[in-house]
PDB file of N, CA and C in Angstrom:
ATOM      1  N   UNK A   1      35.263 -13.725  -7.289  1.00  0.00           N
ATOM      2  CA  UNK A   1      36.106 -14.051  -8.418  1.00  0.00           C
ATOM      3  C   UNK A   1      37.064 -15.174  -8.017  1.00  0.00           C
ATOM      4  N   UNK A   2      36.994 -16.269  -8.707  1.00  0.00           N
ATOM      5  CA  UNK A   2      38.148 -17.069  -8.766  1.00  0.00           C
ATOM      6  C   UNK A   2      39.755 -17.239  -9.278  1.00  0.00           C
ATOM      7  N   UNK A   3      40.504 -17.140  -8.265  1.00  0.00           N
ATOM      8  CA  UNK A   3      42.012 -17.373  -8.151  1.00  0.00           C
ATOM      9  C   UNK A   3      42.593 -18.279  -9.071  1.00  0.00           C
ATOM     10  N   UNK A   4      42.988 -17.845  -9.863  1.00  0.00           N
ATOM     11  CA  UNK A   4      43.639 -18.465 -10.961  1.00  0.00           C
ATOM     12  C   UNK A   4      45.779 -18.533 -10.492  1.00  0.00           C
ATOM     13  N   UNK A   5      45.478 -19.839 -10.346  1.00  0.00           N
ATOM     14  CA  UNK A   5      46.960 -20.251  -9.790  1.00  0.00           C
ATOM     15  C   UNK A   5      47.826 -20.570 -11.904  1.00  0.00           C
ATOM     16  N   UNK A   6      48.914 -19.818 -11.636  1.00  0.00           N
ATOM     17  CA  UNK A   6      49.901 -20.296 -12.627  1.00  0.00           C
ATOM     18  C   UNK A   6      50.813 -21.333 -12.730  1.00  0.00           C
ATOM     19  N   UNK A   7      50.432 -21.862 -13.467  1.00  0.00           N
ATOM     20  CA  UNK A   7      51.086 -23.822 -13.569  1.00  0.00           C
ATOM     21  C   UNK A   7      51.608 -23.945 -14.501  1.00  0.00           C
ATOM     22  N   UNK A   8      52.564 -22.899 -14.810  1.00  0.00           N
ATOM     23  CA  UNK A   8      53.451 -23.091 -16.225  1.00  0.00           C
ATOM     24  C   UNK A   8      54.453 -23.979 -15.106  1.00  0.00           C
ATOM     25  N   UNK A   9      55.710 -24.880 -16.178  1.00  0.00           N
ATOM     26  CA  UNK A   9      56.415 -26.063 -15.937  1.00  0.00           C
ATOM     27  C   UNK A   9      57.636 -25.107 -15.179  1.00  0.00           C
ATOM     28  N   UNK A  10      57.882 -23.800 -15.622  1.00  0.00           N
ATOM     29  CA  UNK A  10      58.934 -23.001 -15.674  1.00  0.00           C
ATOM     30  C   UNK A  10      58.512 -21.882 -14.855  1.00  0.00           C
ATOM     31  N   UNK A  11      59.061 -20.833 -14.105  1.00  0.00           N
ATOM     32  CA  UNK A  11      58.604 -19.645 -13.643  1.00  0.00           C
ATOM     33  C   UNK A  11      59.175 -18.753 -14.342  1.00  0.00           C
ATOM     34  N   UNK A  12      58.789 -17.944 -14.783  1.00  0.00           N
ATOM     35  CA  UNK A  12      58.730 -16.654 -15.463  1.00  0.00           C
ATOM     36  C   UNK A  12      59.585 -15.276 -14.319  1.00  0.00           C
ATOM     37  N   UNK A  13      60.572 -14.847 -15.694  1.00  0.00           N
ATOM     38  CA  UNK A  13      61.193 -13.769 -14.920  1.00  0.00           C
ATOM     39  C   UNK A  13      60.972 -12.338 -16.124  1.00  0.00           C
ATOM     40  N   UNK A  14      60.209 -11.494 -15.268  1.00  0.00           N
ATOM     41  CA  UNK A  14      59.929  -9.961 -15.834  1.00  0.00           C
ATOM     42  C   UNK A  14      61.131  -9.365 -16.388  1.00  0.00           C
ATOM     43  N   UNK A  15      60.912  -9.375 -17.533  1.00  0.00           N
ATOM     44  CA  UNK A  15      62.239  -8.375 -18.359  1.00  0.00           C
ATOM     45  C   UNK A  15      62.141  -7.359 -19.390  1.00  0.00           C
ATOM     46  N   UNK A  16      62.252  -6.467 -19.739  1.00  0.00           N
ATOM     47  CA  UNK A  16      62.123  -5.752 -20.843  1.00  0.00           C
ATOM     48  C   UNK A  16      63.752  -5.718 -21.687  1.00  0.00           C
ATOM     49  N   UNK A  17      63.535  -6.417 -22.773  1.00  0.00           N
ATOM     50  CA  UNK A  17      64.719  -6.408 -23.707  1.00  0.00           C
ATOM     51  C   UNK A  17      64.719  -6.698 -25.021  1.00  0.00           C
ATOM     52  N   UNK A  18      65.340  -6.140 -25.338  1.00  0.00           N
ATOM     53  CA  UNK A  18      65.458  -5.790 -26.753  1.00  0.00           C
ATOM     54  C   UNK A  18      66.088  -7.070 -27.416  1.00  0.00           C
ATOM     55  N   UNK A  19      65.673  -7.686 -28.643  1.00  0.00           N
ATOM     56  CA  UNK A  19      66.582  -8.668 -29.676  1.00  0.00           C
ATOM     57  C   UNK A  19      66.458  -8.411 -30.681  1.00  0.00           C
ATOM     58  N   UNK A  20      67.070  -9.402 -31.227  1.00  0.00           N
ATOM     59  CA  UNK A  20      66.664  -9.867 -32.952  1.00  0.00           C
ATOM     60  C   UNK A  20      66.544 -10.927 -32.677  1.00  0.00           C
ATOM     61  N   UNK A  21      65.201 -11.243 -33.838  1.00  0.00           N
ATOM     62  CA  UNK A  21      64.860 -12.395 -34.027  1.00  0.00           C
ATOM     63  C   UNK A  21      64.617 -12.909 -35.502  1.00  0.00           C
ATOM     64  N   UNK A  22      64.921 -14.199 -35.897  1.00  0.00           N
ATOM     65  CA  UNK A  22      65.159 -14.184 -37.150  1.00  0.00           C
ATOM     66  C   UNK A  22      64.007 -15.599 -37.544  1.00  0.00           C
ATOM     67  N   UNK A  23      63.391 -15.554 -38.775  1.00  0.00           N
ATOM     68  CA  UNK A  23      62.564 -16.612 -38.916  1.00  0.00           C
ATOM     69  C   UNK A  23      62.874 -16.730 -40.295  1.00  0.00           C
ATOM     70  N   UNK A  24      62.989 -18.078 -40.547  1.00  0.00           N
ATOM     71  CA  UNK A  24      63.913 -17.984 -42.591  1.00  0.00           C
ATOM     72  C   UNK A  24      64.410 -16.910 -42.772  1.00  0.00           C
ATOM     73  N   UNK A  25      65.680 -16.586 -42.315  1.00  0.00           N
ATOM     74  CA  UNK A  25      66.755 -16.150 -42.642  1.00  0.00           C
ATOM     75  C   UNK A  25      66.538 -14.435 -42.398  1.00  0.00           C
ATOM     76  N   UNK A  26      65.147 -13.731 -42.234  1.00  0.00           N
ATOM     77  CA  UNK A  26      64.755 -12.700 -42.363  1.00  0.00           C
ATOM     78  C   UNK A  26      64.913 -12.035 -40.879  1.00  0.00           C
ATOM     79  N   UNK A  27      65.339 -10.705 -40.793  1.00  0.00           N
ATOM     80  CA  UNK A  27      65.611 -10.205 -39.554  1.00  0.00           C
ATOM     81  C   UNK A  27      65.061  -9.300 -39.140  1.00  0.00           C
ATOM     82  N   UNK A  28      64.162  -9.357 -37.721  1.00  0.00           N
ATOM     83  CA  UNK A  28      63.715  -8.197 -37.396  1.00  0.00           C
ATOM     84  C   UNK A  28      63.710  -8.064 -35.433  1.00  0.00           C
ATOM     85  N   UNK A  29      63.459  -7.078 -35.503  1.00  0.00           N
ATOM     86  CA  UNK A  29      63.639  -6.639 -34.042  1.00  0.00           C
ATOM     87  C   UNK A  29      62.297  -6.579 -33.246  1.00  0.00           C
ATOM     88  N   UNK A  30      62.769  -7.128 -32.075  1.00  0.00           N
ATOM     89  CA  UNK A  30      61.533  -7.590 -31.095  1.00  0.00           C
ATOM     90  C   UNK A  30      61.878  -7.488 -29.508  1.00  0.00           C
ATOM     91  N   UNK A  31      61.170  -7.147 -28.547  1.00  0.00           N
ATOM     92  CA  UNK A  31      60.959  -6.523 -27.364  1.00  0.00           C
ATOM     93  C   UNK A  31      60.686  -7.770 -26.605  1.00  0.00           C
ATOM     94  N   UNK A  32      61.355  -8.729 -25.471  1.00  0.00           N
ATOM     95  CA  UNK A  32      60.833  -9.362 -24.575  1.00  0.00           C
ATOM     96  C   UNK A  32      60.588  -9.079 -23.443  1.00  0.00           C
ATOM     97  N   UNK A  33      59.066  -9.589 -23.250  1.00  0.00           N
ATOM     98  CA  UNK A  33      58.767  -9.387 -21.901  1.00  0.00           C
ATOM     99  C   UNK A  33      59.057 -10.291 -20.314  1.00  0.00           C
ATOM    100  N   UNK A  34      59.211 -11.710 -20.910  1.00  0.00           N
ATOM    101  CA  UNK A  34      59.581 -12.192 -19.790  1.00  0.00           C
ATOM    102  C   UNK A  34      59.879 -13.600 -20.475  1.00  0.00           C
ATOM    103  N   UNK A  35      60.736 -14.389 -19.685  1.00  0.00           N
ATOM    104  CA  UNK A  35      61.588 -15.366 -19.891  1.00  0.00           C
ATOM    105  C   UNK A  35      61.736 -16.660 -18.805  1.00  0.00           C
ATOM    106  N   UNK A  36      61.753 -17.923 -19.167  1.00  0.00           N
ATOM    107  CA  UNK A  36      61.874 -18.898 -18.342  1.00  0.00           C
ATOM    108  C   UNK A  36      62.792 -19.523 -19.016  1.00  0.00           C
ATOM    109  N   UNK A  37      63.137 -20.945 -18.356  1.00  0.00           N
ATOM    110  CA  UNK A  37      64.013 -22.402 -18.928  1.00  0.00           C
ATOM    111  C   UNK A  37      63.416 -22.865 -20.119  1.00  0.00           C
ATOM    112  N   UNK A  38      61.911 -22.588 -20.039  1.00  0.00           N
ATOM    113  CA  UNK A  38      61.125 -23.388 -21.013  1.00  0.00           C
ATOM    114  C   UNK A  38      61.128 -22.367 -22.082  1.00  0.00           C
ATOM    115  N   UNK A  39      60.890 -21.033 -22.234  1.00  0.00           N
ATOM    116  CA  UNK A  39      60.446 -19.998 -23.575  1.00  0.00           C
ATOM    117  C   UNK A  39      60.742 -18.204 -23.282  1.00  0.00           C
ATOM    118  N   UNK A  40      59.901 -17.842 -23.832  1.00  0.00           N
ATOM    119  CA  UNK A  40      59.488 -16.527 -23.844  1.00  0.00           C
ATOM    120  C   UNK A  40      58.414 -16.035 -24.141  1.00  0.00           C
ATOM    121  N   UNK A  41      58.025 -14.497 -23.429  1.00  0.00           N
ATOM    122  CA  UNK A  41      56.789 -13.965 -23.889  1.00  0.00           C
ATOM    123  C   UNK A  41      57.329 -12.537 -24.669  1.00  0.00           C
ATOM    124  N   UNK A  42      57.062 -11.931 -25.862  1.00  0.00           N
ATOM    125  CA  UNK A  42      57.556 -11.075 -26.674  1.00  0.00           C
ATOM    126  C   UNK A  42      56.884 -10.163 -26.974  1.00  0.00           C
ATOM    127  N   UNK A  43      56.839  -9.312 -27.871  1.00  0.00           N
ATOM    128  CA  UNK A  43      55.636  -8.186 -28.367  1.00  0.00           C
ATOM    129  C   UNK A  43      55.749  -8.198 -29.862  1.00  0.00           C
ATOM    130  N   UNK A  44      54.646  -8.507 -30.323  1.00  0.00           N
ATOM    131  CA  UNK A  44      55.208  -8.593 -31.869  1.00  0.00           C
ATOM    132  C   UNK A  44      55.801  -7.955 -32.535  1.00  0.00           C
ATOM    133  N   UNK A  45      56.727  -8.294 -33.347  1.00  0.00           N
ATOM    134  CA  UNK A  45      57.561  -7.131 -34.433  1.00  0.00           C
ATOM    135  C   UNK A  45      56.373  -6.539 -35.440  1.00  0.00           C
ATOM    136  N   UNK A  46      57.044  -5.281 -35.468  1.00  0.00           N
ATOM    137  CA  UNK A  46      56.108  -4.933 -36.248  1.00  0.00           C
ATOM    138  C   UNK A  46      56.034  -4.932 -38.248  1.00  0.00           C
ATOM    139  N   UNK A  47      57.325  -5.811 -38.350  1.00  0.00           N
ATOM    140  CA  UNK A  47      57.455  -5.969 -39.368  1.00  0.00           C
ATOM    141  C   UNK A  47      56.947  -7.584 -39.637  1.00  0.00           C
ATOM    142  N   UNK A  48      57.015  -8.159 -39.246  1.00  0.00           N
ATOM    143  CA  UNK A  48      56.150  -9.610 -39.243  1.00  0.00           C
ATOM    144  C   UNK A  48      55.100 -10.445 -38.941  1.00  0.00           C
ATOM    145  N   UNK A  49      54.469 -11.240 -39.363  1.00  0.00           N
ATOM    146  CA  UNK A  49      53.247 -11.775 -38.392  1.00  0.00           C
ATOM    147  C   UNK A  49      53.654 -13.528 -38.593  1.00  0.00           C
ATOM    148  N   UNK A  50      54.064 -13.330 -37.262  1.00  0.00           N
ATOM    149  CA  UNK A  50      54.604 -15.075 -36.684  1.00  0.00           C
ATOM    150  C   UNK A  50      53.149 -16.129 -37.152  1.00  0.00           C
ATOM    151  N   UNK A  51      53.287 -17.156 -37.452  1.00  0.00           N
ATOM    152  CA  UNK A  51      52.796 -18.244 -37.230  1.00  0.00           C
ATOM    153  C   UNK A  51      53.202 -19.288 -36.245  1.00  0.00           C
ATOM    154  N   UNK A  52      51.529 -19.973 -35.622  1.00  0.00           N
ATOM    155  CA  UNK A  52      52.042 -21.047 -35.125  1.00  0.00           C
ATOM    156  C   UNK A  52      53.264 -21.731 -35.087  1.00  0.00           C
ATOM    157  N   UNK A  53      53.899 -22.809 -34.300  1.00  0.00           N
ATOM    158  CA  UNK A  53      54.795 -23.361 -35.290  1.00  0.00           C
ATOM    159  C   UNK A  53      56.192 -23.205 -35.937  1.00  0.00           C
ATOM    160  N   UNK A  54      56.699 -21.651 -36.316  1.00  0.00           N
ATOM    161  CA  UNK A  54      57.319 -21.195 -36.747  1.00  0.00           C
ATOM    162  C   UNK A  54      58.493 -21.459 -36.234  1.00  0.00           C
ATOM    163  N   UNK A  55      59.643 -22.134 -36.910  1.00  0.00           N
ATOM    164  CA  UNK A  55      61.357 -22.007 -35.898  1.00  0.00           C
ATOM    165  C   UNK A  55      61.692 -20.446 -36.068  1.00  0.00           C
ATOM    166  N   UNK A  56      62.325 -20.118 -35.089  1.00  0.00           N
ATOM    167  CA  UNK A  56      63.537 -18.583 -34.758  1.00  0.00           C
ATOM    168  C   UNK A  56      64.243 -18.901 -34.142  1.00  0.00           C
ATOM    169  N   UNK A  57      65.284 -17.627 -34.681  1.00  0.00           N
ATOM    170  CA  UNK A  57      66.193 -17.824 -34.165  1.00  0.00           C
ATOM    171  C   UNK A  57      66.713 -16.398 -33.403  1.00  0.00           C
ATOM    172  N   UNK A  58      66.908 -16.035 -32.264  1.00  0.00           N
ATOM    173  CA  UNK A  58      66.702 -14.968 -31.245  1.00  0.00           C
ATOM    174  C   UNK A  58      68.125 -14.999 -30.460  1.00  0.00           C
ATOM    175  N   UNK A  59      68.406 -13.323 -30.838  1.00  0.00           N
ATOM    176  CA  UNK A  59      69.824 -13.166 -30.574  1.00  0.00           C
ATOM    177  C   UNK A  59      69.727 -11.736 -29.791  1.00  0.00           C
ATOM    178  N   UNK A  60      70.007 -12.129 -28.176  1.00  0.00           N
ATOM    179  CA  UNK A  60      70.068 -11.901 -27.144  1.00  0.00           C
ATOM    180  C   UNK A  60      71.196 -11.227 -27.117  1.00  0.00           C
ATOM    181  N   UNK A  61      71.117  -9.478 -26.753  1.00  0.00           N
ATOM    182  CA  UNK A  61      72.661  -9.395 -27.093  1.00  0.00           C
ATOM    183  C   UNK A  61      73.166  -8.737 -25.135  1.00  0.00           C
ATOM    184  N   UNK A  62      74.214  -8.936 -24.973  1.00  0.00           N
ATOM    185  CA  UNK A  62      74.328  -9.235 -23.232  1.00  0.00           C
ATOM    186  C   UNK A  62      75.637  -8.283 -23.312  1.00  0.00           C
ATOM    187  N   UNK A  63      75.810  -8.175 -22.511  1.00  0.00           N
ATOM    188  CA  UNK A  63      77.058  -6.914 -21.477  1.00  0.00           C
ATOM    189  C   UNK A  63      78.632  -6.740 -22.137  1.00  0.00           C
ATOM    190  N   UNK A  64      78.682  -8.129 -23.375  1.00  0.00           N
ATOM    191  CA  UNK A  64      79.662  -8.803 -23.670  1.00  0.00           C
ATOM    192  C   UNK A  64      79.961  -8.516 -25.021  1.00  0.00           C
ATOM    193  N   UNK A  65      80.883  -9.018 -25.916  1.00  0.00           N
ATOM    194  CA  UNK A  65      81.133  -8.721 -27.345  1.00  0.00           C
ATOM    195  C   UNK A  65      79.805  -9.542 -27.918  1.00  0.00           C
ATOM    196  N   UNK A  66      80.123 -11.370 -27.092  1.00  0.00           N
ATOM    197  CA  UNK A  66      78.862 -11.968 -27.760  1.00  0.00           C
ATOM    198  C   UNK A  66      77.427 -12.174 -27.656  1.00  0.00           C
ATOM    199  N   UNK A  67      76.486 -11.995 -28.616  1.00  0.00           N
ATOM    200  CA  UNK A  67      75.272 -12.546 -28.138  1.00  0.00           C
ATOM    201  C   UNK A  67      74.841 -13.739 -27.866  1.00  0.00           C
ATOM    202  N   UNK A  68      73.849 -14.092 -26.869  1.00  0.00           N
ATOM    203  CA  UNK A  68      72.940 -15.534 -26.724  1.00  0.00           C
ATOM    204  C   UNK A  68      72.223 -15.616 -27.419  1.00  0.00           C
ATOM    205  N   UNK A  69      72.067 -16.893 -28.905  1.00  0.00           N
ATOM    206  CA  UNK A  69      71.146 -17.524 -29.435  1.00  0.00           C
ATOM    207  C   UNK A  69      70.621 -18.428 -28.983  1.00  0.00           C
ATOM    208  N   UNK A  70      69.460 -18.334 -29.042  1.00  0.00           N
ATOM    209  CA  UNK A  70      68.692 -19.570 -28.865  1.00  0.00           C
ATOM    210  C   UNK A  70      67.542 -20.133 -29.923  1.00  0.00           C
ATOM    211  N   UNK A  71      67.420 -21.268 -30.529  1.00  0.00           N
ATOM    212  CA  UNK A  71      66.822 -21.413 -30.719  1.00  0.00           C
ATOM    213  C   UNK A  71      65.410 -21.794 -30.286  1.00  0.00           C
ATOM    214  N   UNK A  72      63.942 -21.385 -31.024  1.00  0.00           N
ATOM    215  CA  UNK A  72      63.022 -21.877 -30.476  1.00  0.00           C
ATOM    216  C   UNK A  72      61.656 -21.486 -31.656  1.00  0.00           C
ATOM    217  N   UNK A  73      61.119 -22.176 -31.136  1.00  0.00           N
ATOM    218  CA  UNK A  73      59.466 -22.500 -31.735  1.00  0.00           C
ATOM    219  C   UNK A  73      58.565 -21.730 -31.679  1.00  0.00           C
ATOM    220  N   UNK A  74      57.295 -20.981 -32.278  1.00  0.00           N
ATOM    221  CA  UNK A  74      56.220 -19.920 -32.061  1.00  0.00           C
ATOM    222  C   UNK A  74      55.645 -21.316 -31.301  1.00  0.00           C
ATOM    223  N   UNK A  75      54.669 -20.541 -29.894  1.00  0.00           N
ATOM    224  CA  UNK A  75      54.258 -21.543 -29.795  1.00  0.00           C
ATOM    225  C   UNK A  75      52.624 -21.195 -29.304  1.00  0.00           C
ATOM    226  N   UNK A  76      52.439 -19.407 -29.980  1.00  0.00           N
ATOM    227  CA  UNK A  76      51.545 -18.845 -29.668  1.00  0.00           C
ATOM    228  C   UNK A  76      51.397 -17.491 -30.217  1.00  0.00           C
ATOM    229  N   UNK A  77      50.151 -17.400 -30.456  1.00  0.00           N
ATOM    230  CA  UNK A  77      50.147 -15.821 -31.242  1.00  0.00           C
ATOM    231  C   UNK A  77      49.212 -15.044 -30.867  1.00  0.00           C
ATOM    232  N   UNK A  78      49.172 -14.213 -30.404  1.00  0.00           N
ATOM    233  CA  UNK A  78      47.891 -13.059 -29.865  1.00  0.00           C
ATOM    234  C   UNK A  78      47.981 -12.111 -30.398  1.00  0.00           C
ATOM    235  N   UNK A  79      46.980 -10.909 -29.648  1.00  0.00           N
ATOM    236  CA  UNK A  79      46.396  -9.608 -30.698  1.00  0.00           C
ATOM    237  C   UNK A  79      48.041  -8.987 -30.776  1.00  0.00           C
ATOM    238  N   UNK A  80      48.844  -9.176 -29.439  1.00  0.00           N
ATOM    239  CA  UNK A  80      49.822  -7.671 -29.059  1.00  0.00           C
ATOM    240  C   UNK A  80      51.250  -8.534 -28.767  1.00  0.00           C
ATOM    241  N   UNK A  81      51.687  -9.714 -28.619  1.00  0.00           N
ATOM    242  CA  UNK A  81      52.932 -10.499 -27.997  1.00  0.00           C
ATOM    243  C   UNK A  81      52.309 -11.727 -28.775  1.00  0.00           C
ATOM    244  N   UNK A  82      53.375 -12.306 -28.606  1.00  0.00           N
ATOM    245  CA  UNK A  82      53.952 -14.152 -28.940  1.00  0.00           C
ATOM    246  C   UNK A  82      54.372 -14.838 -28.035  1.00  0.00           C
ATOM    247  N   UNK A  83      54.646 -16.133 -28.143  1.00  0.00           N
ATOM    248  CA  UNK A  83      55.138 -17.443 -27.319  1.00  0.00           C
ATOM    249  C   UNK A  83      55.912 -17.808 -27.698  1.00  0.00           C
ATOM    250  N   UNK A  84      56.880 -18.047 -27.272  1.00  0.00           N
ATOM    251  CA  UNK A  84      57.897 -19.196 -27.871  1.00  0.00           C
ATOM    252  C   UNK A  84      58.280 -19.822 -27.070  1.00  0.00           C
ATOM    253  N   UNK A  85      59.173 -21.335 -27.630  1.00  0.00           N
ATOM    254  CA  UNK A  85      59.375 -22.599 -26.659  1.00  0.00           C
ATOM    255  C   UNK A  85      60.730 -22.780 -27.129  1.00  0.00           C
ATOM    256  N   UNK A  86      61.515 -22.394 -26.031  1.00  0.00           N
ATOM    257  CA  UNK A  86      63.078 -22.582 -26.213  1.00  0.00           C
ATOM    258  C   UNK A  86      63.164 -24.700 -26.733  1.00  0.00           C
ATOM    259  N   UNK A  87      64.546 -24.577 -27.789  1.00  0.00           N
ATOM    260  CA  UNK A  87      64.726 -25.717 -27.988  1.00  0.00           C
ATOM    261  C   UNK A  87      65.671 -26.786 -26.654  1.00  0.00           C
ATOM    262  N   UNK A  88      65.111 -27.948 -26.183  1.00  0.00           N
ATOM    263  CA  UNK A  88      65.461 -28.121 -25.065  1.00  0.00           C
ATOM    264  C   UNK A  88      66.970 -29.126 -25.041  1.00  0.00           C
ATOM    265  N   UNK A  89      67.305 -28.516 -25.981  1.00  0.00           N
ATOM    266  CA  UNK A  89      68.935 -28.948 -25.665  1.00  0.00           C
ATOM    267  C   UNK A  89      70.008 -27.728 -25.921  1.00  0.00           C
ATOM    268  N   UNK A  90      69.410 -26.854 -25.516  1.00  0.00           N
ATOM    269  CA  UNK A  90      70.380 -25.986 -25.144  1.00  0.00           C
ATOM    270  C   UNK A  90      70.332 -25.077 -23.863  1.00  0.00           C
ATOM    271  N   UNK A  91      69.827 -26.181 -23.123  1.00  0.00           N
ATOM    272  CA  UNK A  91      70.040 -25.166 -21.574  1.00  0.00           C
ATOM    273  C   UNK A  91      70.894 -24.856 -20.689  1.00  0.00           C
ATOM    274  N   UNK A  92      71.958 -24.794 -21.575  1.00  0.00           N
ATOM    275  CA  UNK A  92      73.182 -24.256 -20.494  1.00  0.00           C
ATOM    276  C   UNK A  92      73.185 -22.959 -21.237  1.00  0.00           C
ATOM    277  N   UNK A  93      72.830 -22.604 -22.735  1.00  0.00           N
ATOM    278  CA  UNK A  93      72.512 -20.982 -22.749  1.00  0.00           C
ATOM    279  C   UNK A  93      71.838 -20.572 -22.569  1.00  0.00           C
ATOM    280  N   UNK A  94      70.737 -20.951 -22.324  1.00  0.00           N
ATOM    281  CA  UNK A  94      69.345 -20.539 -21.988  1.00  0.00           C
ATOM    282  C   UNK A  94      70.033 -19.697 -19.962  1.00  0.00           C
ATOM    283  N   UNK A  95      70.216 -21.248 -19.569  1.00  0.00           N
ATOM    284  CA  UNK A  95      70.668 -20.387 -17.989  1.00  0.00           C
ATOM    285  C   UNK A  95      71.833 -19.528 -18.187  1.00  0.00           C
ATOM    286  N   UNK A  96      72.772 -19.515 -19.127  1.00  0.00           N
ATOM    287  CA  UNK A  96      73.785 -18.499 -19.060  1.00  0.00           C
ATOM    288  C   UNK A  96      72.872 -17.009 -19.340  1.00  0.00           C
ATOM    289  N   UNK A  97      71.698 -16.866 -20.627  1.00  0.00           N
ATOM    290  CA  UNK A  97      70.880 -16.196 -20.547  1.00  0.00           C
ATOM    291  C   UNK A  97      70.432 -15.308 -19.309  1.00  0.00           C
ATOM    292  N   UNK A  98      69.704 -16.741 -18.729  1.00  0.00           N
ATOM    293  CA  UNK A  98      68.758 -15.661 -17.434  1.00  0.00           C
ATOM    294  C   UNK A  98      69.984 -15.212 -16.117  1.00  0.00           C
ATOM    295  N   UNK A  99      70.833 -15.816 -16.175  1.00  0.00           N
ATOM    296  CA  UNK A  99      72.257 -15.222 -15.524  1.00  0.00           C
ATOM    297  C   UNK A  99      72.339 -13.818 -15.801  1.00  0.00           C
ATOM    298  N   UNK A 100      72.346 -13.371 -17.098  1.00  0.00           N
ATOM    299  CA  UNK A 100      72.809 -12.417 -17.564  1.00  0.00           C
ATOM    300  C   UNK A 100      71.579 -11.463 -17.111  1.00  0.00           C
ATOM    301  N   UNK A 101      70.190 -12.279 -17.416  1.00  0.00           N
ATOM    302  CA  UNK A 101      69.020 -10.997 -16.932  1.00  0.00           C
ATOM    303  C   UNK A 101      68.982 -10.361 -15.770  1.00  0.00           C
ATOM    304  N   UNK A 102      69.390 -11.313 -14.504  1.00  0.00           N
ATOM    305  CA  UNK A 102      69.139 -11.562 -13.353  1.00  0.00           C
ATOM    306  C   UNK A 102      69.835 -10.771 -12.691  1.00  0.00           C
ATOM    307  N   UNK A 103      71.498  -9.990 -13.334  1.00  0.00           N
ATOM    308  CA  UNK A 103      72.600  -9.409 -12.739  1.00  0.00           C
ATOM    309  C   UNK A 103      72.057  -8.394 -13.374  1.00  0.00           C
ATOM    310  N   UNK A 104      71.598  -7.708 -14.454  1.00  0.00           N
ATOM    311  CA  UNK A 104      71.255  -6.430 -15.278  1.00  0.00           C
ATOM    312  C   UNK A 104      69.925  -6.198 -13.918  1.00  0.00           C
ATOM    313  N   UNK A 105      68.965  -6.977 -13.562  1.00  0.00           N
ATOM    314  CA  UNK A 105      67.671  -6.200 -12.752  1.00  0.00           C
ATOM    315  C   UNK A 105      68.143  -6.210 -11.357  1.00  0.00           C
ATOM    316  N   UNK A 106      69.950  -6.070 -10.893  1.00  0.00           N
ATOM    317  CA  UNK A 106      70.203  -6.121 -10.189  1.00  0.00           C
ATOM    318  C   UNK A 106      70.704  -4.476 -10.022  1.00  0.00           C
ATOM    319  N   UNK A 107      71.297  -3.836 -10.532  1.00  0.00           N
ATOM    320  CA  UNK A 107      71.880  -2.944 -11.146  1.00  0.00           C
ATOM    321  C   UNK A 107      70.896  -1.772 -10.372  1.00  0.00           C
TER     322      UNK A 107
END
C-alpha cells in the first residue's frame, strides 16, 4: 500500500467543539473536528445541507464572555462533515482561536 503524505498549506489541529454557525442569517449548531490557519473540518448540522461555496459565519465560543467569529467559505461537502476556508484577513483571530484550543487540550 502506498503512503499518502498530507500537503495541506496549513497543519491541522484535532479538536472536538462545539459552535454556531450561521449561513444567511439562519442559525444552527455544529461540531468541529479539527482546525488550521487556513479552515476547518466539521460534521454536518443536522438541520442544514451546506453548499459548495456557501459564506458562514462561525461563532467559536472560548473560556471568556466573548466568542471568536470567523468568517469563511464551504469549501467542501461529504456524506458525514464539511470544509471550510477561513477568510484570510482575519488571522490574528483565527490564531487567537487556536490559542484558545491549544490551552483547553492542555488541561
Amino acid at each position: 500500500m502506498e503512503n499518502v503524505t498530507d500537503q495541506r498549506r496549513h497543519p491541522r489541529r484535532e479538536i472536538l467543539n462545539a459552535i454556531m454557525i450561521r449561513p444567511n442569517g439562519d442559525q444552527h449548531e455544529a461540531l468541529v473536528l479539527d482546525v488550521s490557519l487556513g479552515g476547518a473540518r466539521m460534521r454536518l448540522p443536522e438541520d442544514w445541507n451546506p453548499r459548495d461555496g456557501a459564506n458562514v459565519r462561525m461563532f467559536f465560543l472560548s473560556d471568556t464572555s466573548d466568542a471568536i467569529t470567523l468568517e469563511a467559505r464551504v469549501t467542501r461537502v461529504a456524506i458525514d462533515h464539511m470544509g471550510v476556508a477561513f477568510a484570510p484577513e482575519q488571522e490574528d483571530r483565527i490564531l487567537a482561536l487556536l490559542d484558545v484550543m491549544s490551552d483547553r487540550r492542555e488541561l
